[in-house]
Protein backbone atom coordinates (compact mmCIF):
# COMPACT_ATOMS: atom_id res chain seq x y z
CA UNK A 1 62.59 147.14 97.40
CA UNK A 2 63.67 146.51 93.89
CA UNK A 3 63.41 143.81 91.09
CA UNK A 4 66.48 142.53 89.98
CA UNK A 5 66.20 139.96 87.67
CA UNK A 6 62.84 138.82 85.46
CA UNK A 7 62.10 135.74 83.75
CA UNK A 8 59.42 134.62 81.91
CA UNK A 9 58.05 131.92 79.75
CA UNK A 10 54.57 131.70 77.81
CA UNK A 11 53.15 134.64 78.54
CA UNK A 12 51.13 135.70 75.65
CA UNK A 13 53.97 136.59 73.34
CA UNK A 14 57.04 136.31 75.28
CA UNK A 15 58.11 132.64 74.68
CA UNK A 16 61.76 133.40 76.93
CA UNK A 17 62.59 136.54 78.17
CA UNK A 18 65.50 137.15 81.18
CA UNK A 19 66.35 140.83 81.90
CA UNK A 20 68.02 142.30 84.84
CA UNK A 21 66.75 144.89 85.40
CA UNK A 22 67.99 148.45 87.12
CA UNK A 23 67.05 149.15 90.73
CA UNK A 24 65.52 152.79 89.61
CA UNK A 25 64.04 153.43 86.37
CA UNK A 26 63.78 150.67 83.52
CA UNK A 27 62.03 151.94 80.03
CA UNK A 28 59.95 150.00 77.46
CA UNK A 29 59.71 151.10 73.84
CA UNK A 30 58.34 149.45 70.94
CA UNK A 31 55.06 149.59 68.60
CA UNK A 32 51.54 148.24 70.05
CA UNK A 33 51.02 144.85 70.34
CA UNK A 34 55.05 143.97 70.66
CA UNK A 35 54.54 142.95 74.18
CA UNK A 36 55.48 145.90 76.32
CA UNK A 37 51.74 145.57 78.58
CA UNK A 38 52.71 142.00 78.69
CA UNK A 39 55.90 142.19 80.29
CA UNK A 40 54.09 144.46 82.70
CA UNK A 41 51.40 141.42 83.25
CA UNK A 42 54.50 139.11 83.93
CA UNK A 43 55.61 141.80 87.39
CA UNK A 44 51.99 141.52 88.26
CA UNK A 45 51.66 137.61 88.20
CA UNK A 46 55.29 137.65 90.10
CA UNK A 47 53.21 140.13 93.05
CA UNK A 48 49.57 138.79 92.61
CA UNK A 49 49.41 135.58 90.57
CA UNK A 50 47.19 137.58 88.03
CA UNK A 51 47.28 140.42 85.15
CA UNK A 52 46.01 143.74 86.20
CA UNK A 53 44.03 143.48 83.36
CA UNK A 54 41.67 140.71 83.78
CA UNK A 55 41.66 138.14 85.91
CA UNK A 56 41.39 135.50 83.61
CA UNK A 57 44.38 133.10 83.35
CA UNK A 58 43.77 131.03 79.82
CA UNK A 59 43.86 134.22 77.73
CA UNK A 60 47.60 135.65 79.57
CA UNK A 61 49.19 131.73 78.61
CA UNK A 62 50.43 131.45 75.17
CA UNK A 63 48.14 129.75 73.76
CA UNK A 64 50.57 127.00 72.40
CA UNK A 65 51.31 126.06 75.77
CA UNK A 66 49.94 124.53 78.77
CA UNK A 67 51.37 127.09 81.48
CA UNK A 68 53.24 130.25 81.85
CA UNK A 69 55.92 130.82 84.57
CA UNK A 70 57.43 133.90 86.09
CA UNK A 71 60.53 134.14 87.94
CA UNK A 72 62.39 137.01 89.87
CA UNK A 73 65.07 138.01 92.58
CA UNK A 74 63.59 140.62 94.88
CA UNK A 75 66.31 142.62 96.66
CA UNK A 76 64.48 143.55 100.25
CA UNK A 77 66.58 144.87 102.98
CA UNK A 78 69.61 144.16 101.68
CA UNK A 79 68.44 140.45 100.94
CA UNK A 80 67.67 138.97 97.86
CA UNK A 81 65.15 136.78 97.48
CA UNK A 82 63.89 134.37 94.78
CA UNK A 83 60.18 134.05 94.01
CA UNK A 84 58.00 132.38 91.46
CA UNK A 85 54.70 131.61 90.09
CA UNK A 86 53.00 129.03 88.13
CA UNK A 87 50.11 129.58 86.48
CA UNK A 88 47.92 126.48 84.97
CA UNK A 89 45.57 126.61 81.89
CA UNK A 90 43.05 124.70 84.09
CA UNK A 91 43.55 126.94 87.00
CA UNK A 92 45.87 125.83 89.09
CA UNK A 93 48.70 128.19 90.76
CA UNK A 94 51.92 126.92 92.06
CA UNK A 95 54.11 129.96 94.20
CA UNK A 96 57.43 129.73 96.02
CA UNK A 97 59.42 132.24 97.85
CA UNK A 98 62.47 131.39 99.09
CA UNK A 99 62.51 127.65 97.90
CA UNK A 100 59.21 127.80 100.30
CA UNK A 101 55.82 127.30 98.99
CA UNK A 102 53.20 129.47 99.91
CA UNK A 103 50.36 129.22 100.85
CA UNK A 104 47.83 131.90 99.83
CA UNK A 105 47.97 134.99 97.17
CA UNK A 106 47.62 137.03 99.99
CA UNK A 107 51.58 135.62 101.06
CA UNK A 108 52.49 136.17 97.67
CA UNK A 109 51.22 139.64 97.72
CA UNK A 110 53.23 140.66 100.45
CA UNK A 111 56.57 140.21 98.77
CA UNK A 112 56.24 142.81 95.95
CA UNK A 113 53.79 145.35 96.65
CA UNK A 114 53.24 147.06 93.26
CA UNK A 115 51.10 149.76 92.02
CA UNK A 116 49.83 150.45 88.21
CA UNK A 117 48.98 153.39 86.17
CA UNK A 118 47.05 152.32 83.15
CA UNK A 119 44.03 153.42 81.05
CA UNK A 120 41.76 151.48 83.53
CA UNK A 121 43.57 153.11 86.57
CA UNK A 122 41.61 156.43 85.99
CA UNK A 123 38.35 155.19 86.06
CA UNK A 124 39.31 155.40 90.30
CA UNK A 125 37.10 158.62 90.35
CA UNK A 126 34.24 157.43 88.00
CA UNK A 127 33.88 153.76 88.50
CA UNK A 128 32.20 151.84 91.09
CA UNK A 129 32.67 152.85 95.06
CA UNK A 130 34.40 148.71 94.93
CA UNK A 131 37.76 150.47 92.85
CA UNK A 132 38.00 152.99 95.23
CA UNK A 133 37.37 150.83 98.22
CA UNK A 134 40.04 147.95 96.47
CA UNK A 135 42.62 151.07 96.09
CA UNK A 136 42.23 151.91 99.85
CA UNK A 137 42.63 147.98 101.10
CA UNK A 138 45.68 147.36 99.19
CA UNK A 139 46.93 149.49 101.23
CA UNK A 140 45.45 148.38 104.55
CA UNK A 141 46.60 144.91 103.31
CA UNK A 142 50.31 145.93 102.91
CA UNK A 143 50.27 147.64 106.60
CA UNK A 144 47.89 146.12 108.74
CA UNK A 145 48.62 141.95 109.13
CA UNK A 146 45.20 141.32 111.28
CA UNK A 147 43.32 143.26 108.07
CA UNK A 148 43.43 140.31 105.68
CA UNK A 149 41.74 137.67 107.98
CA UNK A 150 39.20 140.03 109.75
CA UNK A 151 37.97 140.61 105.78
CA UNK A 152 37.84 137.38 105.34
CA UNK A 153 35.96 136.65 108.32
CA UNK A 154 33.36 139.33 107.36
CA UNK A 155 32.83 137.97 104.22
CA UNK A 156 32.19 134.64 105.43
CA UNK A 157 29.75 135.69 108.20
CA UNK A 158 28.22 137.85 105.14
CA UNK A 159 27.84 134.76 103.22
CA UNK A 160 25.95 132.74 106.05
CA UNK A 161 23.91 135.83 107.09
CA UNK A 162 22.69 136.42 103.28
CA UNK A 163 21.80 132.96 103.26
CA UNK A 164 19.59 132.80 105.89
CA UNK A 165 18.16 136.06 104.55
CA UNK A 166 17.24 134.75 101.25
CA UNK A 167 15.35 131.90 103.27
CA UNK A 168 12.86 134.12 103.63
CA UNK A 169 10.85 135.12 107.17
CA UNK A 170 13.19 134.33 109.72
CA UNK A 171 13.88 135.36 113.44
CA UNK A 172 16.76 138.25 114.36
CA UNK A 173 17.88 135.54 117.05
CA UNK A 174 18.77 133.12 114.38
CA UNK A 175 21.18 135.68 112.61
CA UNK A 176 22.66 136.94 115.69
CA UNK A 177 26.09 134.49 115.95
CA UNK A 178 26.88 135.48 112.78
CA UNK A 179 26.22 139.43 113.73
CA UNK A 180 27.99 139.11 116.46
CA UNK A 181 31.31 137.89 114.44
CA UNK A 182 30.54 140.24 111.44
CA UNK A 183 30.43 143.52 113.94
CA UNK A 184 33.65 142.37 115.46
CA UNK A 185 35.17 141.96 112.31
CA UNK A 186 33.71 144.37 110.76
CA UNK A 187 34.94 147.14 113.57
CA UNK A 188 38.20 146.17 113.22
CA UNK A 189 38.24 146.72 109.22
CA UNK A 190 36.67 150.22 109.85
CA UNK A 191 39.51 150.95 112.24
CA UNK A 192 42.36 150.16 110.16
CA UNK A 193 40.67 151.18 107.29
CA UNK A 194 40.40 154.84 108.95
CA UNK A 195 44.23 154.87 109.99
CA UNK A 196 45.69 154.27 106.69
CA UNK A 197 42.83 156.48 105.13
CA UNK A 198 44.73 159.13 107.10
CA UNK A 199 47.60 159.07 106.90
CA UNK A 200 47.31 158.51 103.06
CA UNK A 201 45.22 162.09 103.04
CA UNK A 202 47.85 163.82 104.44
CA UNK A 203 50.07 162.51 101.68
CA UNK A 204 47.73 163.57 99.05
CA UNK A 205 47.42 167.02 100.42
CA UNK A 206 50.69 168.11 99.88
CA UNK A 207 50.86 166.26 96.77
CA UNK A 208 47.30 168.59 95.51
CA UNK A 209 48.98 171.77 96.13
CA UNK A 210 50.87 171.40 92.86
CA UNK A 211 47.19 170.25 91.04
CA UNK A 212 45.66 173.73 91.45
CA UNK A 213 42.59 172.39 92.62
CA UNK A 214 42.96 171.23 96.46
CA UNK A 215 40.51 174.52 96.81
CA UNK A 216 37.42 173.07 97.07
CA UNK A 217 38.25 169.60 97.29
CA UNK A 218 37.04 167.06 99.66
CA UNK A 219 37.69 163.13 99.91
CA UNK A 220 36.07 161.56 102.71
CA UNK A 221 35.70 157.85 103.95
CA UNK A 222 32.27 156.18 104.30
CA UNK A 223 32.42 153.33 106.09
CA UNK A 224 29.44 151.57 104.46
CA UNK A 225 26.73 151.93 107.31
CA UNK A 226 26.99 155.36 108.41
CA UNK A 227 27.39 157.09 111.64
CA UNK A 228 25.66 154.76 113.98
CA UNK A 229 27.01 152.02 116.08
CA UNK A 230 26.99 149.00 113.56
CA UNK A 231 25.01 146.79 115.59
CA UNK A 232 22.29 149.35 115.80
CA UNK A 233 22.31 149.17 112.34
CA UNK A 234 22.01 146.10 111.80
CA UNK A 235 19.17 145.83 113.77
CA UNK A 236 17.35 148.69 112.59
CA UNK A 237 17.72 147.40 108.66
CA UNK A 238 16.77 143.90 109.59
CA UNK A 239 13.46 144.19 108.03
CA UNK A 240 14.55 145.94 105.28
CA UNK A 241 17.36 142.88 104.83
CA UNK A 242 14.71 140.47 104.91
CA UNK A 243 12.40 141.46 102.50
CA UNK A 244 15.77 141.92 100.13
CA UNK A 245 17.46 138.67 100.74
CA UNK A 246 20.62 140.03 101.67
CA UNK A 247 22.71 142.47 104.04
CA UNK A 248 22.27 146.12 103.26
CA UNK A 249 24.79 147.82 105.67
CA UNK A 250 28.40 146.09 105.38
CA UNK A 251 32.10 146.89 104.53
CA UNK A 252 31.59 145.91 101.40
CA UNK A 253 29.46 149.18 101.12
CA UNK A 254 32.38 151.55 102.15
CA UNK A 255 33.61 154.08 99.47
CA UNK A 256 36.19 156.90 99.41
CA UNK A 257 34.29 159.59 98.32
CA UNK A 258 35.45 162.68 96.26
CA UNK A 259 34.14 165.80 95.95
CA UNK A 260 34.78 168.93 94.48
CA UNK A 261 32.48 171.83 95.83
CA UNK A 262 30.52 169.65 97.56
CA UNK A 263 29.93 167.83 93.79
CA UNK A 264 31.31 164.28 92.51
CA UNK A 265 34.20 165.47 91.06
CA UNK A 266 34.04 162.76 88.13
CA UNK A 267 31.24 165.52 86.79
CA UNK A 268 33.14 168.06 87.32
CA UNK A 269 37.10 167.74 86.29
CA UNK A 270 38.53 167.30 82.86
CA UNK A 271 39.19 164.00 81.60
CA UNK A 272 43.21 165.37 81.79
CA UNK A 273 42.53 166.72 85.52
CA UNK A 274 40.90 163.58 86.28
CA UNK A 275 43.98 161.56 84.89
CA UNK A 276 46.23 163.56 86.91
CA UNK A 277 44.31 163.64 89.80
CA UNK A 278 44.12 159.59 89.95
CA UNK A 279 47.92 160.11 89.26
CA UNK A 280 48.08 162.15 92.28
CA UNK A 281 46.20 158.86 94.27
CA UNK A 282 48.95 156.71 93.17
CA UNK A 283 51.77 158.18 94.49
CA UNK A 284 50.04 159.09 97.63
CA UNK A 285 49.38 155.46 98.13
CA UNK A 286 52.74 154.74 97.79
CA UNK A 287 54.02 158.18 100.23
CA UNK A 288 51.68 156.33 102.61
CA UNK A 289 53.03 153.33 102.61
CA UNK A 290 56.52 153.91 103.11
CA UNK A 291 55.26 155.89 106.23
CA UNK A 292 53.53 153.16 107.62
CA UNK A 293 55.93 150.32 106.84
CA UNK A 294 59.35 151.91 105.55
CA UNK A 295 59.34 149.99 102.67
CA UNK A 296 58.65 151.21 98.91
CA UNK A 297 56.13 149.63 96.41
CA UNK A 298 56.85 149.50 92.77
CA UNK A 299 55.26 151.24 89.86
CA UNK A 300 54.65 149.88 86.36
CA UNK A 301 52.80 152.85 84.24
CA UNK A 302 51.59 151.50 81.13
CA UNK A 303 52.12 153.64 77.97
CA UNK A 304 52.51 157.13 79.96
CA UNK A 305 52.54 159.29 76.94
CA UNK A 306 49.01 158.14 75.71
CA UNK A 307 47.72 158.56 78.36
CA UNK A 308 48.71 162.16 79.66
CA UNK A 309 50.14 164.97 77.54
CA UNK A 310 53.43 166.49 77.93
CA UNK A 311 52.99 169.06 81.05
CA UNK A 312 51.61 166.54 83.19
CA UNK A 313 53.82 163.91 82.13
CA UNK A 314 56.50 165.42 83.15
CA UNK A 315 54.49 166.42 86.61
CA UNK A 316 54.14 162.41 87.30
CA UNK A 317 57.88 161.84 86.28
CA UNK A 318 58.74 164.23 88.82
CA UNK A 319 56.29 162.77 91.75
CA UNK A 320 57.93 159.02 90.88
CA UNK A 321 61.79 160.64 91.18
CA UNK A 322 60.77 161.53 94.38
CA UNK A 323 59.77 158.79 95.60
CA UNK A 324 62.85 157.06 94.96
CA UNK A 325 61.92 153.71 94.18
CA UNK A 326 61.88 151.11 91.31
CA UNK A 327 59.82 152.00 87.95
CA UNK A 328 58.45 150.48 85.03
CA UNK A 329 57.34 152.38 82.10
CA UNK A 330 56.26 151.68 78.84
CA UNK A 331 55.82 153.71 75.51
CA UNK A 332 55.85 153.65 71.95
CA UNK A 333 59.16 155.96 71.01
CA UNK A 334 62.61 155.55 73.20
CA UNK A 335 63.34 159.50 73.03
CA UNK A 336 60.06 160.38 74.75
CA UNK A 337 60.32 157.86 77.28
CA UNK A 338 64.13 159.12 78.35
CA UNK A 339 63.71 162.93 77.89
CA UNK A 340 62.03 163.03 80.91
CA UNK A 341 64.59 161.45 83.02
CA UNK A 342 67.18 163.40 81.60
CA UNK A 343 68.21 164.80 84.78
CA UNK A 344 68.43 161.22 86.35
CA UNK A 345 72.09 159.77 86.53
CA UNK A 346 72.65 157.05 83.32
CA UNK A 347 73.70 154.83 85.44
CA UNK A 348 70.28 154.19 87.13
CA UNK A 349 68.54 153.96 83.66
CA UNK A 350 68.09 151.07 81.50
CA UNK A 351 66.39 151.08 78.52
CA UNK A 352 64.79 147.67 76.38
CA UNK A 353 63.33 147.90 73.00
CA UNK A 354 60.37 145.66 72.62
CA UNK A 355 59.71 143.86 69.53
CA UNK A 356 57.73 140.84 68.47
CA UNK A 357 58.14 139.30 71.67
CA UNK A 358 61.68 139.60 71.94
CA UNK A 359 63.06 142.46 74.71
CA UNK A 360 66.40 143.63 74.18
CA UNK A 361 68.06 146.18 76.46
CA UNK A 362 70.14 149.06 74.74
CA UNK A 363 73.97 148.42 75.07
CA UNK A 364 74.35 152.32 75.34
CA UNK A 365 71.68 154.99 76.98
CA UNK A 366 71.81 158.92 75.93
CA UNK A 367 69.20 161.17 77.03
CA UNK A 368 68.44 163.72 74.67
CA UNK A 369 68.66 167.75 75.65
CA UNK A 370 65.09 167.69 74.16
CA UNK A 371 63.07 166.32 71.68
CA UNK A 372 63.61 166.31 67.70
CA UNK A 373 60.75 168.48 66.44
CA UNK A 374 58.14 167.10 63.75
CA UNK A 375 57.70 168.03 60.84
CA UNK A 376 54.51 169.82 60.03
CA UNK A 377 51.79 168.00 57.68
C-alpha cells in the first residue's frame, strides 16, 4: 500500500501542489504555518473526505475559492489506482475511484487506510471513552465488511428506540422490534469488536516490553452493557430508560479501558509516557491490521519533534521502520527530520521543503552522521 502521486488544489494554502512521492519515508520541513499540517489534511481528505482536524469543510477550502480537490495514484497489490475527492463550500462531496463513483465515505475509506500521530492523537488515554472506542472501530472497519452496516443498523434502531423513550410512559412491547434488531446488531458489533480487540493486544504487548511499564498494566474492553446477556439488560434498565428519555446500555457506551495498577493510567503516567504510550497504540493498530488483512495502513505524524523528545523519537522511528510501510512526517528543521533515518537506504527517502504554500522536494538527500550542536545562550 503506498501513495504515489498527490495533487491538490485550494486547500487552505496550497493553491497547486503535485508531488510523487516515495513508497517508504517522505519528510516535510519548513516553519509553522507554511503548510506542512495541510498537506497532511490533503492525504486525509484523499482516505476520508475530511481533515483529521475538524470536520468542518469551509475552513480547509481556500477561502478564495469555491472547492478544493485532491487527487492520488494508490499502488495496491501491484495495481495502481486513481482516486479523488471533491469537496464543496456548501457541503457537497464528489469521490471516484477508478473512474467509478462511490458511493459512501465508508467506500472511500477503504482504499487508503491511514493512521495519524498528532497533538490531538494523545488525548487517546485522557479523552472521552468515544476516542478510544473510534480508535478500536477503525480498525474493525478496515477488517470486518459486515461491521459497517450492523453499526449503522444499531444506530438507527437507537434513534427510533430513544424516540419513543422521550415520548414519555410507554409499554416495553412497543420498543421490542426495534430491541430485537438493536441486540442482533448490536451482538454482532461486540463480536467483531472483541476479535480485533485481540489480536491488536497481542500486538501491543510485545510492542510494551520496550516501554518499561507493561508491569502493571491492564487494557481491557467494555462492551458498553456489561456482563449480562444484552437483552436482559435491556429489560432490566427499561425503567431507568424511560424516566431518562433515552437508551442507557448500548455500543455506543463501549470503551477500551486502561489501567495501570488497577488506576486510570491518564492519572498516573507522564505526559512523555503518555505520548509514547498512545505511540505504542498506533503502531499496534497498524501490526494488527496487517495480521488481519495483509495489507499496511499509512502514517502521517504531524510535527514529531514537538511533540516527543529525542529518546523516544527515535523509539517511534524505529517501531515505523519496522513496519515497513509508507510514512509521512512533518517538522520544522530538515536535519532533525533525516537523522533519524540515517540508517534507511537514500533511495527510499525523499525529502520536500515547505514554504508559503509552495512544496518543493530536495534534488539531493544526505543524512547527517549526527546533529550540528547549538550554541549555548
Amino acid at each position: 500500500m503506498a501513495l504515489n502521486r498527490l495533487l491538490i488544489r485550494d486547500l487552505r494554502n496550497l493553491s497547486s501542489v503535485d508531488l510523487h512521492l516515495a513508497p517508504a519515508i517522505n519528510l516535510f520541513y519548513g516553519e509553522n504555518g507554511s503548510g506542512k499540517t495541510s498537506l497532511l489534511e490533503a492525504i486525509h481528505v484523499l482516505s476520508v473526505g475530511r481533515s483529521f482536524r475538524s470536520h468542518k469543510i469551509k475552513s480547509l477550502i481556500n477561502e478564495a475559492r469555491p472547492s478544493l480537490t485532491v487527487f492520488g495514484r494508490i499502488l495496491a497489490q501491484g495495481a495502481e489506482v486513481p482516486i479523488g475527492v471533491q469537496r464543496y463550500r456548501e457541503g457537497q462531496v464528489q469521490s471516484k475511484a477508478g473512474g467509478r463513483a462511490l458511493q459512501s465515505v465508508a467506500e472511500l475509506a477503504s482504499y487508503l487506510p491511514l493512521q495519524v500521530i498528532d497533538a490531538e492523537a494523545f488525548s487517546l488515554l485522557s479523552g472521552s471513552p468515544s476516542v478510544r472506542r473510534q480508535f478500536l472501530d477503525w480498525l474493525v472497519f478496515h477488517v470486518e465488511p459486515s461491521f459497517y452496516p450492523a453499526w449503522r443498523n444499531a444506530q438507527r434502531c437507537l434513534k427510533h428506540r430513544n424516540t419513543l423513550l422521550r415520548r414519555g410512559r410507554i409499554e416495553p412491547a412497543e420498543l421490542q422490534p426495534w430491541d430485537q434488531e438493536l441486540i442482533q446488531a448490536s451482538v454482532t458489533i461486540d463480536s467483531l469488536r472483541k476479535q480485533c480487540f485481540q489480536v491488536f493486544t497481542g500486538a501491543l504487548e510485545k510492542l510494551l516490553e520496550q516501554f518499561g511499564i507493561a508491569e502493571g498494566l491492564s487494557i481491557k474492553l467494555f462492551n458498553g452493557w456489561g456482563k449480562e446477556d444484552y437483552s436482559q439488560t435491556l429489560k432490566a434498565s427499561f425503567e431507568r430508560d424511560c424516566h431518562a428519555g433515552f437508551t442507557h446500555a448500548s455500543i455506543n457506551r463501549a470503551d477500551v479501558r486502561v489501567r495501570l495498577n488497577g488506576v486510570n493510567a491518564a492519572e498516573i503516567l507522564s505526559r512523555g509516557q503518555q505520548k509514547l504510550l498512545v505511540c505504542a497504540f498506533k503502531i499496534a493498530q497498524g501490526v494488527a491490521f496487517e495480521q488481519l488483512t495483509q495489507r499496511r495502513c499509512v502514517y502521517l505524524v504531524d510535527d514529531l519533534p514537538a511533540e516527543l523528545d529525542k529518546t523516544h523519537s527515535a523509539l517511534l522511528v524505529s517501531w515505523l521502520r519496522r513496519l515497513d510501510t509508507q510514512v509521512f512526517i512533518t517538522g520544522i528543521e530538515r536535519e532533525v527530520l533525516l537523522e533519524a533515518w540515517r540508517d534507511k537506504p537514500l533511495a527510499s527517502i525523499k525529502v520536500f521543503h515547505v514554504e508559503r504554500g509552495k512544496i518543493i522536494q530536495d534534488d539531493e538527500v544526505s543524512v547527517p552522521d549526527s546533529l550540528p550542536v547549538r550554541p549555548t545562550e
